[in-house]
N, C-alpha and C. Protein backbone atom coordinates (compact mmCIF):
# COMPACT_ATOMS: atom_id res chain seq x y z
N UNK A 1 12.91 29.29 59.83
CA UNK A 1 12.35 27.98 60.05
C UNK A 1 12.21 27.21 58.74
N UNK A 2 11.75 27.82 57.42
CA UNK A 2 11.49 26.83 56.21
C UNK A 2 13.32 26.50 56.05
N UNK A 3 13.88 27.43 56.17
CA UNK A 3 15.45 26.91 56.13
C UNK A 3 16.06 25.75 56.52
N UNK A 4 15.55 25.80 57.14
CA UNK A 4 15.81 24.49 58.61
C UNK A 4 14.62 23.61 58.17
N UNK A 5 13.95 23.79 57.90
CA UNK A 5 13.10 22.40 57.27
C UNK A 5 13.75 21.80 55.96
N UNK A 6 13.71 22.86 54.96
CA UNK A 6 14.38 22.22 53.51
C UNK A 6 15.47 21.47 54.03
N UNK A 7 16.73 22.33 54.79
CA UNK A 7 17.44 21.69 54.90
C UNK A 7 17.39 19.89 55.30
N UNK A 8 16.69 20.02 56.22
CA UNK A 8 16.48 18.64 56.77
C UNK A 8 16.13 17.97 55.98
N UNK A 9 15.25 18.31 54.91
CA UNK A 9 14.76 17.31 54.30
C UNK A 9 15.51 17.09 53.15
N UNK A 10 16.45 17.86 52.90
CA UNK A 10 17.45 17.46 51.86
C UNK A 10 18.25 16.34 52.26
N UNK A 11 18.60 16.62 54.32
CA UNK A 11 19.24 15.66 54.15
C UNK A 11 18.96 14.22 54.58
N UNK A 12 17.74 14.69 55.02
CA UNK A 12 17.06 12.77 54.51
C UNK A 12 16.96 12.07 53.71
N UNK A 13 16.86 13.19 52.55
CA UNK A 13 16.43 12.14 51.34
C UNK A 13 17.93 11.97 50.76
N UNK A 14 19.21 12.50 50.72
CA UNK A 14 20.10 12.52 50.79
C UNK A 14 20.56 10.88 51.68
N UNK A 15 20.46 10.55 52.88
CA UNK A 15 20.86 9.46 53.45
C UNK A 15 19.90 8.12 53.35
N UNK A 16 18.84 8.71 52.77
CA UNK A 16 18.01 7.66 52.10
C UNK A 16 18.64 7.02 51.03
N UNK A 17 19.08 7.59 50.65
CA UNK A 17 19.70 7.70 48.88
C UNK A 17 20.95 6.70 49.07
N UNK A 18 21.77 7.27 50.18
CA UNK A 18 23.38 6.45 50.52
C UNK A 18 23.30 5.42 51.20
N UNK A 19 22.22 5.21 51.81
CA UNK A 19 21.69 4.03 53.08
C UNK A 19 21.32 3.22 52.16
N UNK A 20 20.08 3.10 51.12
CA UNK A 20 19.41 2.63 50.15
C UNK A 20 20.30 1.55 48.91
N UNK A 21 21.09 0.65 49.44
CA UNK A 21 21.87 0.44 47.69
C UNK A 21 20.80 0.42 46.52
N UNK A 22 21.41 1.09 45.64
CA UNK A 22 20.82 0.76 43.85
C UNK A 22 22.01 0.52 43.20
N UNK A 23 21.80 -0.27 42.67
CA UNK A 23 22.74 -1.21 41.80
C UNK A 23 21.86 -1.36 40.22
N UNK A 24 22.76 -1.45 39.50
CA UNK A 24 21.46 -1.40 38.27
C UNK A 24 22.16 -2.87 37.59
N UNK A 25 23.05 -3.44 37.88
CA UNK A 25 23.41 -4.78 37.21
C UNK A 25 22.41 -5.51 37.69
N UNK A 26 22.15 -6.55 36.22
CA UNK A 26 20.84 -7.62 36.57
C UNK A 26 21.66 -8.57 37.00
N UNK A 27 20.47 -9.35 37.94
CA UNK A 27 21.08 -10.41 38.52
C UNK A 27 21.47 -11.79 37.10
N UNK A 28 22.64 -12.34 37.43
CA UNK A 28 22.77 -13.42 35.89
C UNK A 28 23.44 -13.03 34.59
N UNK A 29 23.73 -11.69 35.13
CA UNK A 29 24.79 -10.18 34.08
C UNK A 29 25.72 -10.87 34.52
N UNK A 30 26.89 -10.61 33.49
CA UNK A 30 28.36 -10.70 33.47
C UNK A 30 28.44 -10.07 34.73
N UNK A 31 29.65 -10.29 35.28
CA UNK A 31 30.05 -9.44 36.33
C UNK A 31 30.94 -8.94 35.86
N UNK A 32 31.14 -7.26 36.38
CA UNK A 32 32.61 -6.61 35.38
C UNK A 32 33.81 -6.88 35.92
N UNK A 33 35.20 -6.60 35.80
CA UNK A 33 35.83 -7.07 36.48
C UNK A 33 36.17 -5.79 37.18
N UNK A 34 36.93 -5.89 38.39
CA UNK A 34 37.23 -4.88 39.42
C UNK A 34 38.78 -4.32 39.15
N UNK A 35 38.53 -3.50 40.03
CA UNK A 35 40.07 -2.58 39.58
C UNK A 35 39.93 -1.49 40.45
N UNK A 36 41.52 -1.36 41.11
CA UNK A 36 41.60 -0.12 42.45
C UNK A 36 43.57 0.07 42.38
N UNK A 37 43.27 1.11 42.45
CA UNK A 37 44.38 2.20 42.54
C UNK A 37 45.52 1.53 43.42
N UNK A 38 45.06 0.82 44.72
CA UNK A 38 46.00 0.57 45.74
C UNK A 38 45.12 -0.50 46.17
N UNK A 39 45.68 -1.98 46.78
CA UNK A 39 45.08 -2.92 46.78
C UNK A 39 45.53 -3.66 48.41
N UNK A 40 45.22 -3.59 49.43
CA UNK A 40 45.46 -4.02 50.67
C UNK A 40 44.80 -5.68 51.03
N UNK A 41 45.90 -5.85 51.53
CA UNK A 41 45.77 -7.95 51.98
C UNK A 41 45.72 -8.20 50.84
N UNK A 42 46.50 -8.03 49.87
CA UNK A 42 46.67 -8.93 48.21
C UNK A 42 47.84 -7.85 47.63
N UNK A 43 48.44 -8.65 46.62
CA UNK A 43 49.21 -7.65 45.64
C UNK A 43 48.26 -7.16 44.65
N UNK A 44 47.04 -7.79 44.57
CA UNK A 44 46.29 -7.57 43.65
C UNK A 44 44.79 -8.61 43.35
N UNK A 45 43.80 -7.83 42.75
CA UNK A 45 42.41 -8.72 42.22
C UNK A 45 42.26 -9.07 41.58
N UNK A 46 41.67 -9.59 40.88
CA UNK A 46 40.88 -10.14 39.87
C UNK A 46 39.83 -11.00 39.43
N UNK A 47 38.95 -10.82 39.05
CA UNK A 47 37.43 -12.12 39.09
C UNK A 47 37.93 -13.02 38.31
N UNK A 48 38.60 -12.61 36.99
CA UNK A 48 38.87 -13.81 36.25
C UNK A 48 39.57 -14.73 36.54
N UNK A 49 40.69 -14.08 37.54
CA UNK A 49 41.65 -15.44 38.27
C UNK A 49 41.30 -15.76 39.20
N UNK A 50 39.96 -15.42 39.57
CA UNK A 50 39.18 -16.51 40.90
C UNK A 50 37.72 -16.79 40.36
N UNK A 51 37.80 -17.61 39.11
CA UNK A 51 36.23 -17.78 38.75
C UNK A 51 35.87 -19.09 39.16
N UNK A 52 36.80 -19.54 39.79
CA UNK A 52 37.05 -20.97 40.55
C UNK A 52 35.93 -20.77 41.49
N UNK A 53 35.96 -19.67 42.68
CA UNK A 53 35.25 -19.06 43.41
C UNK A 53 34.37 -18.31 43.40
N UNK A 54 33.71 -18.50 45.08
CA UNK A 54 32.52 -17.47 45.29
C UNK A 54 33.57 -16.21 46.13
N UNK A 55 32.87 -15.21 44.83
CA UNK A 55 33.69 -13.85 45.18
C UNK A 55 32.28 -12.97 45.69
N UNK A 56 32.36 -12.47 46.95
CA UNK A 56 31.51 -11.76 47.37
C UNK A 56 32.44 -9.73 46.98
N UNK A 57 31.52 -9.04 45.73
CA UNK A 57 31.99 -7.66 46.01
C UNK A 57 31.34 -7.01 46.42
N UNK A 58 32.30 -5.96 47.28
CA UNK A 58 31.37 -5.08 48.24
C UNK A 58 31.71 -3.50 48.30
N UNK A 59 30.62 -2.66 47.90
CA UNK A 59 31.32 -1.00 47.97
C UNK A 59 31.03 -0.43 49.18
N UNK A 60 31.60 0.13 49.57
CA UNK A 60 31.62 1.02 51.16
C UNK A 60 32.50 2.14 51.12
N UNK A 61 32.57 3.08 51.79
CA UNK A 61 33.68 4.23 52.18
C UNK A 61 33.50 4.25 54.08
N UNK A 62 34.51 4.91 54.16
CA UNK A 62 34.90 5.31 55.59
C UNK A 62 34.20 6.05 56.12
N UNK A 63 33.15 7.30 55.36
CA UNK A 63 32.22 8.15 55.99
C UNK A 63 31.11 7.99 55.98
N UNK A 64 30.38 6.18 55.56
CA UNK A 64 29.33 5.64 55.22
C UNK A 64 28.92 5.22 56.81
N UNK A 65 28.08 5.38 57.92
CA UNK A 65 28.08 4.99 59.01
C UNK A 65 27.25 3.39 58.85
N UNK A 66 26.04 2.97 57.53
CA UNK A 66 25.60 1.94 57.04
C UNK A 66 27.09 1.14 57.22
N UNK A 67 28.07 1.40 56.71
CA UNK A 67 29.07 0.40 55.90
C UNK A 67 29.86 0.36 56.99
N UNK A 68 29.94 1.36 58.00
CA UNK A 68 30.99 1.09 59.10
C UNK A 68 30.32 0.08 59.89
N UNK A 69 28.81 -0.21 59.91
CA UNK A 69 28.23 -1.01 60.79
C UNK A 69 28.22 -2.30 60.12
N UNK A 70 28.42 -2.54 59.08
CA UNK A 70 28.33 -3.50 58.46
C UNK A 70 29.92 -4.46 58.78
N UNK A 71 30.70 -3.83 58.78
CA UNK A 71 32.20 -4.22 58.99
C UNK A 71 32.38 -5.66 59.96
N UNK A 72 31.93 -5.26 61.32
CA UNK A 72 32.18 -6.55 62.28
C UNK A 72 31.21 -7.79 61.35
N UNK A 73 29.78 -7.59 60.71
CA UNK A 73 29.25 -9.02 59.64
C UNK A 73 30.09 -9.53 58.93
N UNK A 74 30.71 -8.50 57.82
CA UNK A 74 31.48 -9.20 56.78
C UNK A 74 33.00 -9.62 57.59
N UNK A 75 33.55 -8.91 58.47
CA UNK A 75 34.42 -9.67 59.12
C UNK A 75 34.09 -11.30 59.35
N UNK A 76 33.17 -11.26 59.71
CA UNK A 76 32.61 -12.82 60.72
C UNK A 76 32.06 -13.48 59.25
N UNK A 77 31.89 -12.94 58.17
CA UNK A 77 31.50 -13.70 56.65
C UNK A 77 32.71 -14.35 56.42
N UNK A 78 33.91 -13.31 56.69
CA UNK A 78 35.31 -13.38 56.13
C UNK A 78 35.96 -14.84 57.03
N UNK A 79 35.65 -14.79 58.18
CA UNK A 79 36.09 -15.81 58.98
C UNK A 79 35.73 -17.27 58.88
N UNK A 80 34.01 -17.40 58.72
CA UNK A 80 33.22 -18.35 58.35
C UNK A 80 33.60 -19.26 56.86
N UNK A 81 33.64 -17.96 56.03
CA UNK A 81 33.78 -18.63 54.92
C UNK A 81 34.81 -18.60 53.78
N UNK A 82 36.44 -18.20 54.69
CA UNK A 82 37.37 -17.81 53.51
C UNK A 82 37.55 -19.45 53.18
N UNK A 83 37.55 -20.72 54.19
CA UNK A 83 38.17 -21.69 53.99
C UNK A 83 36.95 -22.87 52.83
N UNK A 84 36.23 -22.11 52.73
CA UNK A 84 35.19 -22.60 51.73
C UNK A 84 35.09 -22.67 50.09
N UNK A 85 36.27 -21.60 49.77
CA UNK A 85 36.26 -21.05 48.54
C UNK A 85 35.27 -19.53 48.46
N UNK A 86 35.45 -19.02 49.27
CA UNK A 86 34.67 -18.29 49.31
C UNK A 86 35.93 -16.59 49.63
N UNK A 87 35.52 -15.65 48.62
CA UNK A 87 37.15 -14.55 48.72
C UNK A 87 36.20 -13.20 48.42
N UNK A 88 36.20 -12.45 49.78
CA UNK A 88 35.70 -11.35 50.05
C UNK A 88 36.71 -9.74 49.42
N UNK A 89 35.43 -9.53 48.64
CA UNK A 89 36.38 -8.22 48.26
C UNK A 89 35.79 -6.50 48.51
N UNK A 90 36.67 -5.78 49.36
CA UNK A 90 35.33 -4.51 49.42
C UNK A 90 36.26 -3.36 48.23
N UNK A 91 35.40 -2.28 48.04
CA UNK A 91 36.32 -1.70 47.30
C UNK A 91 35.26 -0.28 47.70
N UNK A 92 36.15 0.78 47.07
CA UNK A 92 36.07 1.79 47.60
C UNK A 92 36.80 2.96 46.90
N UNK A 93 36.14 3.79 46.47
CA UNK A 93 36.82 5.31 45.48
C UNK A 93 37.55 5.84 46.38
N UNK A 94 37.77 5.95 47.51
CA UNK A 94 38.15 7.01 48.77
C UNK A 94 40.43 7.28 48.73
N UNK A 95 40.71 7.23 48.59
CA UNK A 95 42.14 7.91 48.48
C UNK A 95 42.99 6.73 49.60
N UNK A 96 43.91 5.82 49.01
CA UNK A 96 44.78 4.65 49.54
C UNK A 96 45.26 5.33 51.02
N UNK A 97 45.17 6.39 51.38
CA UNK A 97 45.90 6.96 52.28
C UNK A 97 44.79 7.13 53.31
N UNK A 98 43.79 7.24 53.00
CA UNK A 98 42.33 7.32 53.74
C UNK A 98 41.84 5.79 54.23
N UNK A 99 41.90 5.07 53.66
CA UNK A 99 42.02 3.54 53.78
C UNK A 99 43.03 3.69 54.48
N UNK A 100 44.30 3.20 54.26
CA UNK A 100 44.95 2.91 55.46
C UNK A 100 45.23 3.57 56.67
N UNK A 101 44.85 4.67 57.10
CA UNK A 101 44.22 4.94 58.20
C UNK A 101 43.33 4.47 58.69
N UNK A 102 42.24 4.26 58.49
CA UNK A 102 40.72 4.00 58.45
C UNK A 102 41.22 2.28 58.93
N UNK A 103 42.53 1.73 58.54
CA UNK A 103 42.32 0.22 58.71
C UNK A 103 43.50 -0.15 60.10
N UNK A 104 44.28 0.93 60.34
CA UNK A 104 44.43 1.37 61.22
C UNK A 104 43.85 0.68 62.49
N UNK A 105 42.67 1.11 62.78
CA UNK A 105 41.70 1.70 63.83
C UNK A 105 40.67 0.38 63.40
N UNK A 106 40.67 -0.12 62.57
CA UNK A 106 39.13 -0.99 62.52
C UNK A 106 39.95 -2.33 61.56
N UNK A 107 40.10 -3.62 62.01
CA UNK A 107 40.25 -4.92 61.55
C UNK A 107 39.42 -5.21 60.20
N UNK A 108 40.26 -5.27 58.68
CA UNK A 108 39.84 -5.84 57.72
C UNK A 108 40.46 -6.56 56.58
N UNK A 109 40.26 -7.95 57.70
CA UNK A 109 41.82 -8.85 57.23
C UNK A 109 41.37 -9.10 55.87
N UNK A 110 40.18 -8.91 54.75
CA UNK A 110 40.09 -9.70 53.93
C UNK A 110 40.61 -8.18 52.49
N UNK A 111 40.11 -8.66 51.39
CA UNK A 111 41.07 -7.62 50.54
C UNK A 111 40.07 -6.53 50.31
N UNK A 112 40.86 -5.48 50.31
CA UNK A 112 40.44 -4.08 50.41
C UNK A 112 40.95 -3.32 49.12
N UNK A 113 39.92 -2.55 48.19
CA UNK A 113 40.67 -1.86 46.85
C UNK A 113 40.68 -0.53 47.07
N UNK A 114 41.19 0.30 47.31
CA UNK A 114 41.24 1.73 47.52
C UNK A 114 41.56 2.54 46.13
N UNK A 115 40.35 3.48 45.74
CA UNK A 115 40.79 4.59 44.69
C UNK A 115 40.29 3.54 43.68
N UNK A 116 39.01 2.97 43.47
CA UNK A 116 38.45 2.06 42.58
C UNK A 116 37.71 2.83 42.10
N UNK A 117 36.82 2.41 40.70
CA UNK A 117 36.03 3.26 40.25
C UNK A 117 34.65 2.39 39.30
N UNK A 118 35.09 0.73 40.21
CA UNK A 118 34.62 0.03 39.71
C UNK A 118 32.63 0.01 39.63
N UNK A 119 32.53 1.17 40.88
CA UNK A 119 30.98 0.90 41.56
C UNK A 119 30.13 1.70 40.40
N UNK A 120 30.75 2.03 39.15
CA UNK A 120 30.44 2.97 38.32
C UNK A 120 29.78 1.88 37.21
N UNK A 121 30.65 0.38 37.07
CA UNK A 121 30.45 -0.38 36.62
C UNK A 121 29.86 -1.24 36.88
N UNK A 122 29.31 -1.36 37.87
CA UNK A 122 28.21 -2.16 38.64
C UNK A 122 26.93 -1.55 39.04
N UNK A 123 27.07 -0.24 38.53
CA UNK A 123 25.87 0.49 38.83
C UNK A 123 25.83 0.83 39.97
N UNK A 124 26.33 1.05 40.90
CA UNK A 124 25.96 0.86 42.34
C UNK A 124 25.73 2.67 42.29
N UNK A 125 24.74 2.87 42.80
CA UNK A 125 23.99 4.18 43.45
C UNK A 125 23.93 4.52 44.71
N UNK A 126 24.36 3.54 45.94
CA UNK A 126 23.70 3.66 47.01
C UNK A 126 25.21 2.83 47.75
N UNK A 127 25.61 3.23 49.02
CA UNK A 127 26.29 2.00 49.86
C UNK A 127 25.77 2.42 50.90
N UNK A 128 26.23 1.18 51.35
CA UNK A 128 26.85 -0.23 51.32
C UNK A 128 25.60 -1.13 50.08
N UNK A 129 26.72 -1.53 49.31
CA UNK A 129 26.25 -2.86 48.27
C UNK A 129 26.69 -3.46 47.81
N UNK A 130 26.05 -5.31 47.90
CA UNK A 130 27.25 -6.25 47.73
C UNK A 130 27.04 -7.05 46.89
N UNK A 131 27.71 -7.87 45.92
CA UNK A 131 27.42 -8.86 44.86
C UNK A 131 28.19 -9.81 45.20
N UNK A 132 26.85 -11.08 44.93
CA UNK A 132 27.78 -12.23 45.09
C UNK A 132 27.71 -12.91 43.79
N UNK A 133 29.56 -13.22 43.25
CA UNK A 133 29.44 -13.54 42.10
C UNK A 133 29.90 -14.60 42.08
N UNK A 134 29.38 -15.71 40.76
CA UNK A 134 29.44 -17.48 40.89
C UNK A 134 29.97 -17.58 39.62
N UNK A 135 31.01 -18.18 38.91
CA UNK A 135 30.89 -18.27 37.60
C UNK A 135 31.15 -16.99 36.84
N UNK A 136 31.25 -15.71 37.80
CA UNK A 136 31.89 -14.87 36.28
C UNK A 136 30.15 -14.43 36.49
N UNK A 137 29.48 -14.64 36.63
CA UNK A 137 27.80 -13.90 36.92
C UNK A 137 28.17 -13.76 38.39
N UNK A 138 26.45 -12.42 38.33
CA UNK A 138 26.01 -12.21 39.29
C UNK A 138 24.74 -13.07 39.77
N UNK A 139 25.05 -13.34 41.19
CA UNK A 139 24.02 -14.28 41.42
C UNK A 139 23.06 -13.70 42.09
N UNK A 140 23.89 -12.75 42.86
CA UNK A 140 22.61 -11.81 44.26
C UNK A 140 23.27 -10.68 44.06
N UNK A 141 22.47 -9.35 44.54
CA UNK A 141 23.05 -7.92 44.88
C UNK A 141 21.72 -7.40 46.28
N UNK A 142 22.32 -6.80 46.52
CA UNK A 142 21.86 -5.75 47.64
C UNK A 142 22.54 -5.86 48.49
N UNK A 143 22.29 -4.91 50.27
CA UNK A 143 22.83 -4.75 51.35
C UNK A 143 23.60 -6.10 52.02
N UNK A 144 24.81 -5.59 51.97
CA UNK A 144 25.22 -6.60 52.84
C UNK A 144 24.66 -7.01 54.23
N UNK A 145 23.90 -6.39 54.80
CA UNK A 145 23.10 -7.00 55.93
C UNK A 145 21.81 -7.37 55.86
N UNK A 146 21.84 -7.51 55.00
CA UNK A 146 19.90 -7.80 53.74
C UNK A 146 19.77 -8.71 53.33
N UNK A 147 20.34 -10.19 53.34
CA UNK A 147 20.04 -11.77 52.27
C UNK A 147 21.26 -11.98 52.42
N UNK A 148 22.83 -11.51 52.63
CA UNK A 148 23.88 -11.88 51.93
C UNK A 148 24.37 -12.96 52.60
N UNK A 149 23.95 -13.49 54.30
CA UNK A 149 24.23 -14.14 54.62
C UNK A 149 23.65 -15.74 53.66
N UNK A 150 22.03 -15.97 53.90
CA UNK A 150 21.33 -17.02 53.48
C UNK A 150 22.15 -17.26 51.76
N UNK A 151 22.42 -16.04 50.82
CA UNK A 151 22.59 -16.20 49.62
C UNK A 151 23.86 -16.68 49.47
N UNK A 152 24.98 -16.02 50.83
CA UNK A 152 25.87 -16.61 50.49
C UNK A 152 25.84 -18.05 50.82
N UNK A 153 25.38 -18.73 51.87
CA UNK A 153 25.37 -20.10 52.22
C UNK A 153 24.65 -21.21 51.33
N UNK A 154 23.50 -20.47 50.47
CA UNK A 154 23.15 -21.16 49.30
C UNK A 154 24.20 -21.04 48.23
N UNK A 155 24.74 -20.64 47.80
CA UNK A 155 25.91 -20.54 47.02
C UNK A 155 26.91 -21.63 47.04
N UNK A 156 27.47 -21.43 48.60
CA UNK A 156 28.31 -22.49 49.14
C UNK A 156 28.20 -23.76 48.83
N UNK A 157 26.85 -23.92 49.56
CA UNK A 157 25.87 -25.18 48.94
C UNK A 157 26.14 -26.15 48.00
N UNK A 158 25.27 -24.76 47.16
CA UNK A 158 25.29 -25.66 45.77
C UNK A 158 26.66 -25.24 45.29
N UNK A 159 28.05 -25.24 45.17
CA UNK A 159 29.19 -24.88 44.64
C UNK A 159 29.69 -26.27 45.37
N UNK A 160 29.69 -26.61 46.52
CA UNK A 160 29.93 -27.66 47.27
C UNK A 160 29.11 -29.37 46.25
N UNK A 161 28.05 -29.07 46.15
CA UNK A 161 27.39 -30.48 45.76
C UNK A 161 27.53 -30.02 44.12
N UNK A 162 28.14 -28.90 43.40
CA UNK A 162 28.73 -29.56 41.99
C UNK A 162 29.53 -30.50 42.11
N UNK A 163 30.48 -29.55 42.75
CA UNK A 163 32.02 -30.68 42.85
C UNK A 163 31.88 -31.52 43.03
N UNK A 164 31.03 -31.93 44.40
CA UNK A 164 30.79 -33.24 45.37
C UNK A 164 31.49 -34.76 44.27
N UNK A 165 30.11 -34.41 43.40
CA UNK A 165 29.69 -35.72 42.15
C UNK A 165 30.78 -35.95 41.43
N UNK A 166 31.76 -35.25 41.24
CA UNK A 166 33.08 -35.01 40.28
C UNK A 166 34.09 -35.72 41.17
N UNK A 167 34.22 -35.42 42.66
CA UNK A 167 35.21 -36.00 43.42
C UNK A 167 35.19 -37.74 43.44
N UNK A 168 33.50 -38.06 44.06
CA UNK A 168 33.27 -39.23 44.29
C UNK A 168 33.43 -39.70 43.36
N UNK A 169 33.18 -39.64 41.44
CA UNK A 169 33.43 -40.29 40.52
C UNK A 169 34.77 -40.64 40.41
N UNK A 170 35.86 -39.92 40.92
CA UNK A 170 37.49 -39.35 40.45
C UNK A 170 37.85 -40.53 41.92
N UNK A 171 37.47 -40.70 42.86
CA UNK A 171 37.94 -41.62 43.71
C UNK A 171 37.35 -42.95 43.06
N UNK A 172 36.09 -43.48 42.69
CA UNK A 172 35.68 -44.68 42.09
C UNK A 172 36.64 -45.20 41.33
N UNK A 173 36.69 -44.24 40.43
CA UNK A 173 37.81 -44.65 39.49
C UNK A 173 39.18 -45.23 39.51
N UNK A 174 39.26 -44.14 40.62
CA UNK A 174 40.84 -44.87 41.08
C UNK A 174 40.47 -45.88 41.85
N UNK A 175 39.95 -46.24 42.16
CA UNK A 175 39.77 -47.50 42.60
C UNK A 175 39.34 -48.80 41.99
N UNK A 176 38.75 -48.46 40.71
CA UNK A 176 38.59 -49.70 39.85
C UNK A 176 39.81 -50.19 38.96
């Protein structure tokens, strides 16, 4: 019986631990840049060639049941807001061959990094965990089913009413 107790309680605190994101990047930190072995829906990533954009990154694996539930949200993030400037990226240490199986069986039209090792560089301790980055910073981190919606739509927002003032000046003009 104590067998069967330790055990259990190893593995709670164990899925506490993987359920739980910790991320140790401060919010307003550089964001690092990403990098994966095998790169699906893109030939390839990069933050620096989308600092134009709101890049939402996100770590997950295939045996994370948090991150498998999370999938149909960021799908419907992916849908809502690719036409916004807005470019969803998940990434993932797990073996390119494990991913594409895994994508197989479950819809994830937006870009996928397989065999990354980036979550090392973001601190991430825990998945599912997501950063939304503005500018080359981090603006928000935690669970993708935890703030990322509201943070991403404030983002949008205000990324929307920079420009706004820049457009309307750039039409005045041409018009005077």
């Amino acid at each position: 019986m104590f067998k069967f107790k330790t055990l259990y309680f190893a593995l709670v605190v164990m899925c506490i631990y993987l359920v739980i994101p910790g991320c140790t990047q401060a919010e307003n930190a550089v964001a690092p840049e990403v990098s994966a072995g095998k790169w699906f829906n893109a030939d390839g990533f990069k933050l620096a060639d989308n600092s134009d954009k709101i890049v939402v990154v996100e770590f997950w694996a295939t045996w994370c049941p948090p991150c498998r539930k999370s999938i149909p949200h960021l799908k419907k993030l992916h849908e809502e807001y690719s036409d916004k400037g807005v470019v969803l990226v998940s990434l993932t240490n797990e073996p390119a061959a494990t991913i594409e199986n895994f994508m197989t069986k479950v819809e994830m039209p937006w870009i996928i990094g397989a065999e990354s090792s980036s979550g090392g560089e973001y601190g991430v301790s825990g998945i599912p965990s997501a950063f939304i980055v503005v500018d080359g910073k981090i603006a928000w981190k935690g669970h993708p089913m935890g703030g990322l919606d509201e943070e991403l739509k404030k983002a949008v927002e205000a990324k929307q009413s920079s420009v706004a003032p820049s457009e309307d000046a750039k039409k005045k003009s041409d018009q005077d």
